[in-house]
N, C-alpha and C. Protein backbone atom coordinates (compact mmCIF):
# COMPACT_ATOMS: atom_id res chain seq x y z
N UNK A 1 127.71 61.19 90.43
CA UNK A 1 128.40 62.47 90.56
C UNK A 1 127.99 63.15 91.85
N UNK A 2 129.13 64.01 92.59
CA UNK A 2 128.61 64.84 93.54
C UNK A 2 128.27 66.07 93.01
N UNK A 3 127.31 66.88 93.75
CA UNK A 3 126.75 67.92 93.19
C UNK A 3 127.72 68.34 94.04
N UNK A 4 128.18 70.18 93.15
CA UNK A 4 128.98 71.14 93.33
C UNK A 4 129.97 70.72 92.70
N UNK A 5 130.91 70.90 91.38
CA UNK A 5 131.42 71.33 90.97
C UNK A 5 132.90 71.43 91.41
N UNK A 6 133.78 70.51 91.45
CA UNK A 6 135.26 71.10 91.65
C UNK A 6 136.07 70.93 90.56
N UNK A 7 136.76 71.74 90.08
CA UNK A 7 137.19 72.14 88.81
C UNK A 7 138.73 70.96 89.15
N UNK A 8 139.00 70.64 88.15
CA UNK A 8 140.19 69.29 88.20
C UNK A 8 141.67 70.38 88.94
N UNK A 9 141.50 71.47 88.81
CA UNK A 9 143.10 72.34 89.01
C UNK A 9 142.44 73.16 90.22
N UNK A 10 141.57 72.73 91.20
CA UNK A 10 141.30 73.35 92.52
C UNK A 10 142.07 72.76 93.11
N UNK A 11 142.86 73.54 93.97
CA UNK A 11 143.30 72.82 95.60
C UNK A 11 142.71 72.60 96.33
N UNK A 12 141.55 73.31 96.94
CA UNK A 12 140.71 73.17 98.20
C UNK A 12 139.87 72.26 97.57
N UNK A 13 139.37 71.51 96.85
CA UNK A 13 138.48 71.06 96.35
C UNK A 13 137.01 70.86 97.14
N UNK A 14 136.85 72.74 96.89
CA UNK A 14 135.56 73.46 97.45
C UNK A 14 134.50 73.28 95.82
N UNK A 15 133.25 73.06 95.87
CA UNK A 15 132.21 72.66 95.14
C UNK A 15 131.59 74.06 94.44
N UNK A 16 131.26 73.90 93.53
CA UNK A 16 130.45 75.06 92.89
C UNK A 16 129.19 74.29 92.43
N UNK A 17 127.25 74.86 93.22
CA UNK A 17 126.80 73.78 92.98
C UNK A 17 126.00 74.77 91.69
N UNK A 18 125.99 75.98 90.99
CA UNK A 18 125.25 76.62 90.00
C UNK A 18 126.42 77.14 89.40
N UNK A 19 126.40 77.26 87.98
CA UNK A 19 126.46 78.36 86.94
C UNK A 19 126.01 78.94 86.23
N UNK A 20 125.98 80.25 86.02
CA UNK A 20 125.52 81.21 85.32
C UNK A 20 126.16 80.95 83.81
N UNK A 21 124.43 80.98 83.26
CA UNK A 21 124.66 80.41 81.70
C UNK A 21 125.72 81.67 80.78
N UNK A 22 125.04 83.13 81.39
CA UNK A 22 125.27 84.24 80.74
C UNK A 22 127.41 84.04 80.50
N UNK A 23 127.82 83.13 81.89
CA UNK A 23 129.21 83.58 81.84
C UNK A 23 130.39 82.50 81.96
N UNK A 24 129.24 81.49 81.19
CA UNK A 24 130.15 79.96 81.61
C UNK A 24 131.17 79.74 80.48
N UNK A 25 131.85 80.68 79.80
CA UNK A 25 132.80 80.63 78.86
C UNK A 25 133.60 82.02 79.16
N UNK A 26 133.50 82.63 80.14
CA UNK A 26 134.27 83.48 80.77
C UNK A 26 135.15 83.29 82.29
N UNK A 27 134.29 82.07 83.17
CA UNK A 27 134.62 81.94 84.51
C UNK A 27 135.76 80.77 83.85
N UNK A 28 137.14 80.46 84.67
CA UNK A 28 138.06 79.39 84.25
C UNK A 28 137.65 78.30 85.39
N UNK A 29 136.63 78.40 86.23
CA UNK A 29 135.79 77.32 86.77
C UNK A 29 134.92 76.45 86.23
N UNK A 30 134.61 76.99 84.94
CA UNK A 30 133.58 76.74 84.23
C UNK A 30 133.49 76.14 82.54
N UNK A 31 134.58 77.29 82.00
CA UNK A 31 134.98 77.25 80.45
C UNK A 31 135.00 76.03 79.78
N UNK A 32 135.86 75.11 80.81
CA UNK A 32 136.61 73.92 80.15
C UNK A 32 135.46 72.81 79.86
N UNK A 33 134.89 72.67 81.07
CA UNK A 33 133.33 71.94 81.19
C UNK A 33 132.87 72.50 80.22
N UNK A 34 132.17 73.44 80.30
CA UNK A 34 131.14 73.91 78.80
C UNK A 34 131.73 73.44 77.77
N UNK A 35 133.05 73.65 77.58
CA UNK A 35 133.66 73.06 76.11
C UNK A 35 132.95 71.85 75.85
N UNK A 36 133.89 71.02 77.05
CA UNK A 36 133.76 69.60 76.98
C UNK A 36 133.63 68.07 77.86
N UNK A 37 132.37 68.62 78.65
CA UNK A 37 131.71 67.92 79.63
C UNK A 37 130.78 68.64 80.18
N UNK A 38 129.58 68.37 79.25
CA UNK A 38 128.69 69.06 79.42
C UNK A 38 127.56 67.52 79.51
N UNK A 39 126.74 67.57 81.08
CA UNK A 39 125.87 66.91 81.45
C UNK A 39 124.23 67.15 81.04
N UNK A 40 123.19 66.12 81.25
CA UNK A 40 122.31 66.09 81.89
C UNK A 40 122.01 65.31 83.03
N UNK A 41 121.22 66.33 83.99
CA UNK A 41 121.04 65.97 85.40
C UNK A 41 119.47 65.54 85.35
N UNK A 42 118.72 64.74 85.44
CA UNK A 42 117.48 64.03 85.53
C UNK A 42 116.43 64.89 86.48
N UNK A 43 115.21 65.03 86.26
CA UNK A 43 114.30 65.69 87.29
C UNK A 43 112.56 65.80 86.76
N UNK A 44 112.24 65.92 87.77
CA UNK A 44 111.00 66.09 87.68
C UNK A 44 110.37 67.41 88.11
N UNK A 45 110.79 67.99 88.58
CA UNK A 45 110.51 69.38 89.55
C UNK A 45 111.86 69.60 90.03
N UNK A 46 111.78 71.24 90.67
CA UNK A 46 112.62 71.86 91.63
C UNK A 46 111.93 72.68 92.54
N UNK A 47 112.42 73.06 93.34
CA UNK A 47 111.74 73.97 95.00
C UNK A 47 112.41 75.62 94.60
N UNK A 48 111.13 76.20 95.09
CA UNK A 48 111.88 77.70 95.56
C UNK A 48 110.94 77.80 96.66
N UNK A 49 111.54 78.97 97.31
CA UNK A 49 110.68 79.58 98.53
C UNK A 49 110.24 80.80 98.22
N UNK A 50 109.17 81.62 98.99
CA UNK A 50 108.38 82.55 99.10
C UNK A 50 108.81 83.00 100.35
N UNK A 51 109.37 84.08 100.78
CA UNK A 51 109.26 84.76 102.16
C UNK A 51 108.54 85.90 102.21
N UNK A 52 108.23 85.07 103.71
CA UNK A 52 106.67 86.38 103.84
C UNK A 52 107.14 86.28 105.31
N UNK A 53 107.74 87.67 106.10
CA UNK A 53 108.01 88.19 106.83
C UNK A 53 108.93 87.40 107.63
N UNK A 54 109.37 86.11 108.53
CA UNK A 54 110.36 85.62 108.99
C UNK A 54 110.35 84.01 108.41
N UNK A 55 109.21 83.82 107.85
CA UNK A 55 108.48 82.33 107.21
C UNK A 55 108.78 82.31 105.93
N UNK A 56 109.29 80.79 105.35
CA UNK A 56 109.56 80.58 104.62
C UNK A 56 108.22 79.29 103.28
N UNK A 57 107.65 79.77 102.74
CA UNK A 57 107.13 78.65 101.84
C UNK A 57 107.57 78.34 101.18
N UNK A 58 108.18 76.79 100.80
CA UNK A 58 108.55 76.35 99.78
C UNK A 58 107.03 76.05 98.77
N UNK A 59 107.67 76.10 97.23
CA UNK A 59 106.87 75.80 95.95
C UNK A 59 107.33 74.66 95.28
N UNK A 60 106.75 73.81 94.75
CA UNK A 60 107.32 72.69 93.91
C UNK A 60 106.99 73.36 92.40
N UNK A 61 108.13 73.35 91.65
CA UNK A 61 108.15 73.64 89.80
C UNK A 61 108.30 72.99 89.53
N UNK A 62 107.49 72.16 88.55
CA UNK A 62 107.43 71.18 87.56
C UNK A 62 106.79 71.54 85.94
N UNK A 63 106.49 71.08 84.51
CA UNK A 63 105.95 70.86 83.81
C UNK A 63 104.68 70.63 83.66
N UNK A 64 104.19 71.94 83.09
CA UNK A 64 102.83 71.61 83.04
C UNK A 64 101.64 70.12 82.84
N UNK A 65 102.76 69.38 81.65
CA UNK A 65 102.21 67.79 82.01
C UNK A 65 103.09 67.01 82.50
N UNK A 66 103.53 67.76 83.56
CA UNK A 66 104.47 66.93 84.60
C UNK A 66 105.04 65.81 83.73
N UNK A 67 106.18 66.26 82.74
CA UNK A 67 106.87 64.65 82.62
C UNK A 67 108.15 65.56 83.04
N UNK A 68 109.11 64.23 82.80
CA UNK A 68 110.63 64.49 83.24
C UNK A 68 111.12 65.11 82.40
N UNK A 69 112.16 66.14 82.43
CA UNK A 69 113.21 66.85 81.90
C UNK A 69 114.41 66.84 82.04
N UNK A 70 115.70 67.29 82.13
CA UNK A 70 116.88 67.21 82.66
C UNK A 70 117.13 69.12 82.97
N UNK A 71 117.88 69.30 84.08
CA UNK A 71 118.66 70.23 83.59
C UNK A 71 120.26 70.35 82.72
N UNK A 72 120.49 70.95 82.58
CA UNK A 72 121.82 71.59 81.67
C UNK A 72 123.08 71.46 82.79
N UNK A 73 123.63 70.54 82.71
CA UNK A 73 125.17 70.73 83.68
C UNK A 73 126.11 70.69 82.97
N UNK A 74 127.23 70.44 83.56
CA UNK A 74 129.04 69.99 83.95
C UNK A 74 128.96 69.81 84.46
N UNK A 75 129.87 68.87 84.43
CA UNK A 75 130.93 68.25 84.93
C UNK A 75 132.50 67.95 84.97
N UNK A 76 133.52 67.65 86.29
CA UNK A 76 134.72 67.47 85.99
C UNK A 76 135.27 66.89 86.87
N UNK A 77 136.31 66.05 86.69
CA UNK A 77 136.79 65.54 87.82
C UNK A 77 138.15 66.26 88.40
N UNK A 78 138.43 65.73 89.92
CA UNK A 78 138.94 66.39 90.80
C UNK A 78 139.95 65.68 91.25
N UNK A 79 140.69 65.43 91.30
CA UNK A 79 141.73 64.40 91.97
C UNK A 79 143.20 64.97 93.26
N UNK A 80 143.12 64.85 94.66
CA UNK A 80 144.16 65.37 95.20
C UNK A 80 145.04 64.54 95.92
N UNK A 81 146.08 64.06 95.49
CA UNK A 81 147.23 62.69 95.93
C UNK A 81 146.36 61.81 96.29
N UNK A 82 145.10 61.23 97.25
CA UNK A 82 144.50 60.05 97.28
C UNK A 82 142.84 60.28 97.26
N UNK A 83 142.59 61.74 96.94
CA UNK A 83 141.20 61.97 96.91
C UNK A 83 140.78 61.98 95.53
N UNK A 84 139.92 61.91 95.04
CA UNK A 84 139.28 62.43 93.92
C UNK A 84 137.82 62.06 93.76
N UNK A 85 137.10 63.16 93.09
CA UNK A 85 136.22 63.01 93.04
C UNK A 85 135.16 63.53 91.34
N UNK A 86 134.03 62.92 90.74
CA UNK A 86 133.48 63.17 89.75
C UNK A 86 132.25 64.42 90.04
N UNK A 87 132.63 65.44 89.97
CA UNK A 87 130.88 66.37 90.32
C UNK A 87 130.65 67.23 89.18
N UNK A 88 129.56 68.37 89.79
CA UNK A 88 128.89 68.42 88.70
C UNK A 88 128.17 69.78 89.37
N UNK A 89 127.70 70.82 88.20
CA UNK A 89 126.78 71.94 88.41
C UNK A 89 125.77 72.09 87.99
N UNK A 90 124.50 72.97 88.25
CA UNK A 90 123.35 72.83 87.22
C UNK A 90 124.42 74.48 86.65
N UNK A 91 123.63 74.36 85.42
CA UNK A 91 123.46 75.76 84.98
C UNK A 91 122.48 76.43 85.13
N UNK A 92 122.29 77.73 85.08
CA UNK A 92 121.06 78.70 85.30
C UNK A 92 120.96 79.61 85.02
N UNK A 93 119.85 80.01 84.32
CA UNK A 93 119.20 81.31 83.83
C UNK A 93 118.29 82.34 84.39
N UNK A 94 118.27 83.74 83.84
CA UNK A 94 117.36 84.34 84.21
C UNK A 94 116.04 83.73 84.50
N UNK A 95 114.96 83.95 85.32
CA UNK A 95 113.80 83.18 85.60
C UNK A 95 112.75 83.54 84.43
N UNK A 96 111.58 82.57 84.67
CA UNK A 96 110.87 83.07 83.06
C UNK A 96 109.86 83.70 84.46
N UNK A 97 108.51 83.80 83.63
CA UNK A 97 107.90 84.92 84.52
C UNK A 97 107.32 84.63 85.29
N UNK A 98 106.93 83.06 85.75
CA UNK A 98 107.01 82.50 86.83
C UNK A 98 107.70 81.98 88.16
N UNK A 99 108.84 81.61 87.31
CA UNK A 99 109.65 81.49 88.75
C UNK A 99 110.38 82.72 89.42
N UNK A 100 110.27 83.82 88.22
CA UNK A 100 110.52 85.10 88.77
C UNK A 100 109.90 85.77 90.02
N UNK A 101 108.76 85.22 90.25
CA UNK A 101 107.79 85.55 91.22
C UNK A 101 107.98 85.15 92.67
N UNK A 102 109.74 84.44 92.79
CA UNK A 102 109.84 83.74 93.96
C UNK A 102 111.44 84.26 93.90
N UNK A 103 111.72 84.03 92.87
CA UNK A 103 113.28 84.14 92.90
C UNK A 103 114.16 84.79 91.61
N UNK A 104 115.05 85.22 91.74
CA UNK A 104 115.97 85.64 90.26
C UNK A 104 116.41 84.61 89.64
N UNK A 105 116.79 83.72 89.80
CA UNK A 105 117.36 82.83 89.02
C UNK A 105 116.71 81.27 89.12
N UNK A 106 116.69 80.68 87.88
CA UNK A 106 116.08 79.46 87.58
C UNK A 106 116.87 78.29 86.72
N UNK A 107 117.05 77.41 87.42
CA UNK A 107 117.65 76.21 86.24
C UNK A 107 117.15 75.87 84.93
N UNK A 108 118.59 75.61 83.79
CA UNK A 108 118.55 76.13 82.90
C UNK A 108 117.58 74.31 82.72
N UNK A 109 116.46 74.16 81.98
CA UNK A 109 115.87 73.45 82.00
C UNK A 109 115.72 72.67 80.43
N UNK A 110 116.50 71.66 79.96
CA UNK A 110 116.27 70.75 79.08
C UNK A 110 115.51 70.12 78.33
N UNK A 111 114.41 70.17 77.24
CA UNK A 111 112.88 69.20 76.91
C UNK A 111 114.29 68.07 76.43
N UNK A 112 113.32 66.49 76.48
CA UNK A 112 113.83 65.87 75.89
C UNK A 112 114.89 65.94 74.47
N UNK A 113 113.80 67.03 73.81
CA UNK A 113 114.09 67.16 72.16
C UNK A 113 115.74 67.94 72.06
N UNK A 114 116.65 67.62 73.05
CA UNK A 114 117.49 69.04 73.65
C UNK A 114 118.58 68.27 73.35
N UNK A 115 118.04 66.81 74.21
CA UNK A 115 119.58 66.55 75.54
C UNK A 115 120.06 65.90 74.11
N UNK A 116 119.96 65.59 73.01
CA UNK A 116 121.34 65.17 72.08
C UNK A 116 122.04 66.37 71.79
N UNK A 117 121.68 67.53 71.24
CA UNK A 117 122.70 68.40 71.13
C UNK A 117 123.48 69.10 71.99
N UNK A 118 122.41 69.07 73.25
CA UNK A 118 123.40 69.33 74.74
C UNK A 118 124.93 68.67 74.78
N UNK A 119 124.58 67.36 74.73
CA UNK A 119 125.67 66.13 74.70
C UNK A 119 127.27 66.29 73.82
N UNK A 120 126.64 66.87 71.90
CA UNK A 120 127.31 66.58 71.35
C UNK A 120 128.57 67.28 71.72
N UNK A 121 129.39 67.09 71.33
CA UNK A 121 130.40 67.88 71.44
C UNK A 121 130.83 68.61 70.37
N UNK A 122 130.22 68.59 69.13
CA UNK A 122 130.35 69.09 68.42
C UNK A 122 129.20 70.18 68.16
N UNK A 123 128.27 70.10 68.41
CA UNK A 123 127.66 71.33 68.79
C UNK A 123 128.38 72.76 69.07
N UNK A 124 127.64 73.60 68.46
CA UNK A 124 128.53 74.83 67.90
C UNK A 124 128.20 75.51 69.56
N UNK A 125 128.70 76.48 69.70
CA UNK A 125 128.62 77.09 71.03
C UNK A 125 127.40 78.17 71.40
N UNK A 126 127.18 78.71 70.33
CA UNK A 126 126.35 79.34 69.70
C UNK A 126 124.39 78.88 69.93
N UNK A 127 124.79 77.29 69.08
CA UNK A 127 123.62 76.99 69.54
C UNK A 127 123.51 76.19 71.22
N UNK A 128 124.39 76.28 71.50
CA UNK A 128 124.43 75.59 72.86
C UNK A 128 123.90 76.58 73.84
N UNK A 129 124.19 77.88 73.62
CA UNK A 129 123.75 79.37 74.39
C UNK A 129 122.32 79.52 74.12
N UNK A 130 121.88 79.16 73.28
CA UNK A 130 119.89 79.27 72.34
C UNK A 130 119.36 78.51 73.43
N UNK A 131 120.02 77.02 73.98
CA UNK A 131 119.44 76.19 74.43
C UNK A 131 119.22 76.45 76.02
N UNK A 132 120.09 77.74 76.68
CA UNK A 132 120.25 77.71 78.03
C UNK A 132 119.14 79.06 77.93
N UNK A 133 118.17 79.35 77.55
CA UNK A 133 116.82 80.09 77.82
C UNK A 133 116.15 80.04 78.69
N UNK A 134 114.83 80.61 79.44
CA UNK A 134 114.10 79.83 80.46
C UNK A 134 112.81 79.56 79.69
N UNK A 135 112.52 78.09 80.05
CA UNK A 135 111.95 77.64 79.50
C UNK A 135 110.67 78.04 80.07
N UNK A 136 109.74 78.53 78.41
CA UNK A 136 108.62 79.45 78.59
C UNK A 136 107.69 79.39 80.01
N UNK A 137 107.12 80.05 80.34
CA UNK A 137 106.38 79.95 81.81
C UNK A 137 104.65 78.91 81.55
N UNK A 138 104.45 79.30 80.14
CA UNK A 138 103.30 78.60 80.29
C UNK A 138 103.15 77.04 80.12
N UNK A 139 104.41 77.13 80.14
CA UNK A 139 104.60 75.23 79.90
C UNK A 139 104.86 74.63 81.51
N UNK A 140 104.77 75.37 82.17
CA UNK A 140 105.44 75.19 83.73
C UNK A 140 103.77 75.38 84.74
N UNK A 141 104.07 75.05 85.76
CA UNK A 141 103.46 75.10 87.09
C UNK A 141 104.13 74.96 88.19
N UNK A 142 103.56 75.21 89.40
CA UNK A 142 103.93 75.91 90.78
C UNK A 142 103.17 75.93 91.57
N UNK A 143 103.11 75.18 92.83
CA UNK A 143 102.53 74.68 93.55
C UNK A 143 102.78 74.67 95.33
N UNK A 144 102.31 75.30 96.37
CA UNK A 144 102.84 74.83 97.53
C UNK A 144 103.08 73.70 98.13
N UNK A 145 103.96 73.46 98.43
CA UNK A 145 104.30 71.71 99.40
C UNK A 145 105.02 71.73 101.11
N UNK A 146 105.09 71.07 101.39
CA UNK A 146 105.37 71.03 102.97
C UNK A 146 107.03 71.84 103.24
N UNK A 147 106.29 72.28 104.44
CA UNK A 147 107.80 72.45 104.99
C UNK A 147 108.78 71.28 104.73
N UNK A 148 108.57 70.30 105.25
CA UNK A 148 108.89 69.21 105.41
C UNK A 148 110.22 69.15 103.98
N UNK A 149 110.23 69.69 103.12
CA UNK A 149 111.44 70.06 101.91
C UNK A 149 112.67 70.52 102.52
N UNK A 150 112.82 71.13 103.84
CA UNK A 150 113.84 71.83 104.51
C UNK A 150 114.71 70.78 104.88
N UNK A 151 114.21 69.78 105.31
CA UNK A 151 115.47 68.56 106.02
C UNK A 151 115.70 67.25 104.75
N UNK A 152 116.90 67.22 104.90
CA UNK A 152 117.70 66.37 103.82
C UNK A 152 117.13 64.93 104.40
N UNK A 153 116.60 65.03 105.65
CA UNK A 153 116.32 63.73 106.39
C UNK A 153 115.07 63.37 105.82
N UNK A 154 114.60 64.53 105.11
CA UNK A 154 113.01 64.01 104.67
C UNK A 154 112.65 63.20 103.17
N UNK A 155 112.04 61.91 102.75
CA UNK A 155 112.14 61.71 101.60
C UNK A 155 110.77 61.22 101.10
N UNK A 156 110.62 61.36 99.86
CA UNK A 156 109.18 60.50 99.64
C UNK A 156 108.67 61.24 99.02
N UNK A 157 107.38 60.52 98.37
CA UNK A 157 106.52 61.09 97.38
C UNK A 157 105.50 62.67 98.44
N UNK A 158 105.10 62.45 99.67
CA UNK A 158 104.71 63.59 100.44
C UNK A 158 105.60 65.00 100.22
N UNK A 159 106.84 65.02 99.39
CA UNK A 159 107.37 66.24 99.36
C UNK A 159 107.41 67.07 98.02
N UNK A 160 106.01 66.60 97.24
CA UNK A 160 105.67 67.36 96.31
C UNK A 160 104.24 67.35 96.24
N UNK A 161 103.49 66.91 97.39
CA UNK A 161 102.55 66.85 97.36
C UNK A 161 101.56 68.35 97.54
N UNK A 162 100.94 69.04 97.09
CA UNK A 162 100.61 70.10 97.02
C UNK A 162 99.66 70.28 98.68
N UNK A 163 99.95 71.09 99.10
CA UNK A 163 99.19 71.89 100.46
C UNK A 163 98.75 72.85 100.24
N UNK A 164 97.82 72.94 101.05
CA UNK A 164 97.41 74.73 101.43
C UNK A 164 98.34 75.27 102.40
N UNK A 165 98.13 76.70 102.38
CA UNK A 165 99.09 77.33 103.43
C UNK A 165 97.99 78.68 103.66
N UNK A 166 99.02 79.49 104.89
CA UNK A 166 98.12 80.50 105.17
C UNK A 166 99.22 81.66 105.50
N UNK A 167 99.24 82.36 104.93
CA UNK A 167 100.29 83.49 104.71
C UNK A 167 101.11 84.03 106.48
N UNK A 168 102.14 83.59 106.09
CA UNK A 168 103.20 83.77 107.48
C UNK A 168 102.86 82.36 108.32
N UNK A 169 102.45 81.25 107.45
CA UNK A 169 102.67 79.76 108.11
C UNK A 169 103.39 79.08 106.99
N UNK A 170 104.10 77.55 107.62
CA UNK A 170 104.61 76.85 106.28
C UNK A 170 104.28 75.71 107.45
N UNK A 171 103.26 75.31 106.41
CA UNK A 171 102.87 74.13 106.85
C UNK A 171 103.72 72.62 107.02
N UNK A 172 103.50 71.36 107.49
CA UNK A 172 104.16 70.32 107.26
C UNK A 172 103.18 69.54 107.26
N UNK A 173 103.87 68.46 106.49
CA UNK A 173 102.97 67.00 106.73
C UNK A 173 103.62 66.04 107.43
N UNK A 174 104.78 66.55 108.33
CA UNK A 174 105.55 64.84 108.93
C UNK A 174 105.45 65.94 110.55
C-alpha cells in the first residue's frame, strides 16, 4: 500500500496520510474505510520532534518492552482511466502524556490482543472507537536519535539508536 490515503471517488488523487479517530465517521474521506477497510500497519516505534529555538530533535517512541505493535488504518483503492492505486492512513489520537510533551497528536496504537477485532468487520463501531485511545504512557518510552531521521535517504538500524544531545543541537551519526 501507498501511504496517504486516496479515497476511490477523488479526482486529483491527492493522499491523506492521518485521520482523526474523533471524526472518521463524519469526514466522506474517511467513513467508508472505517466501515469497511479497516487496516493494520506494522511498527516498532514512531519519531516526533522537540523544537528548541530554530533546531529540531527528533525522539524515537516505542514500547516499553519494545515489541511490535500495529497502528490502526484504512484503506482504499483509487483508480483513474489507467492509474490506480491501493493506500492507506494511520489513524490518530489525542497524545497520552508522553507524547504530549512533543506534540498534539499521536498514532492510534494497536497491542496485539486488538488487531482481530480491528479487522472484523463485524465489530460494532462502538467498540471499534474504545480501541482508538492513546495507549497508556507508562507502557511507552522516548528516546533521542540522530538527526540523521530527516532524510528518506537514510536507513538502518543507527536511526533508532539512542544519542545524547545538547539543547539547540541535533546531533547525527552519518
Amino acid at each position: 500500500m501507498v501511504w496517504g490515503l486516496i479515497p476511490s471517488w477523488s479526482s486529483d488523487g491527492k493522499g491523506l496520510i492521518n485521520a482523526r479517530a474523533e471524526t472518521l465517521e463524519e469526514k466522506p474521506s474517511f467513513s467508508e474505510s472505517f466501515r469497511l477497510r479497516r487496516c493494520l500497519i506494522p511498527a516498532d516505534g514512531f519519531y516526533e520532534w522537540k523544537r528548541s529555538g530554530r533546531s529540531k530533535q527528533p525522539f524515537y517512541f516505542q514500547m516499553e518492552d519494545e515489541s511490535p505493535f500495529a497502528f490502526a488504518g484504512i484503506w482504499d483503492k483509487w483508480q483513474n482511466r489507467d492509474q490506480s492505486s491501493i493506500s492507506c492512513a494511520i489513524i490518530t489520537t489525542p497524545p497520552n502524556e508522553l507524547v504530549e510533551e512533543l506534540h498534539d497528536r499521536m498514532p492510534a496504537i494497536l497491542l496485539p490482543e486488538f488487531f482481530e477485532a480491528w479487522l472484523d468487520l463485524n465489530t460494532d463501531r462502538a467498540e471499534l472507537q474504545q480501541l482508538l485511545t492513546p495507549v497508556p504512557a507508562s507502557k511507552m518510552k522516548m528516546y533521542p536519535v540522530s538527526g540523521a531521521v530527516n532524510s528518506p535517504d537514510n536507513e538502518g538500524v543507527k536511526l533508532v539508536e539512542h544519542v545524547e544531545f545538547e539543547s539547540g543541537t541535533t546531533p547525527s551519526l552519518f
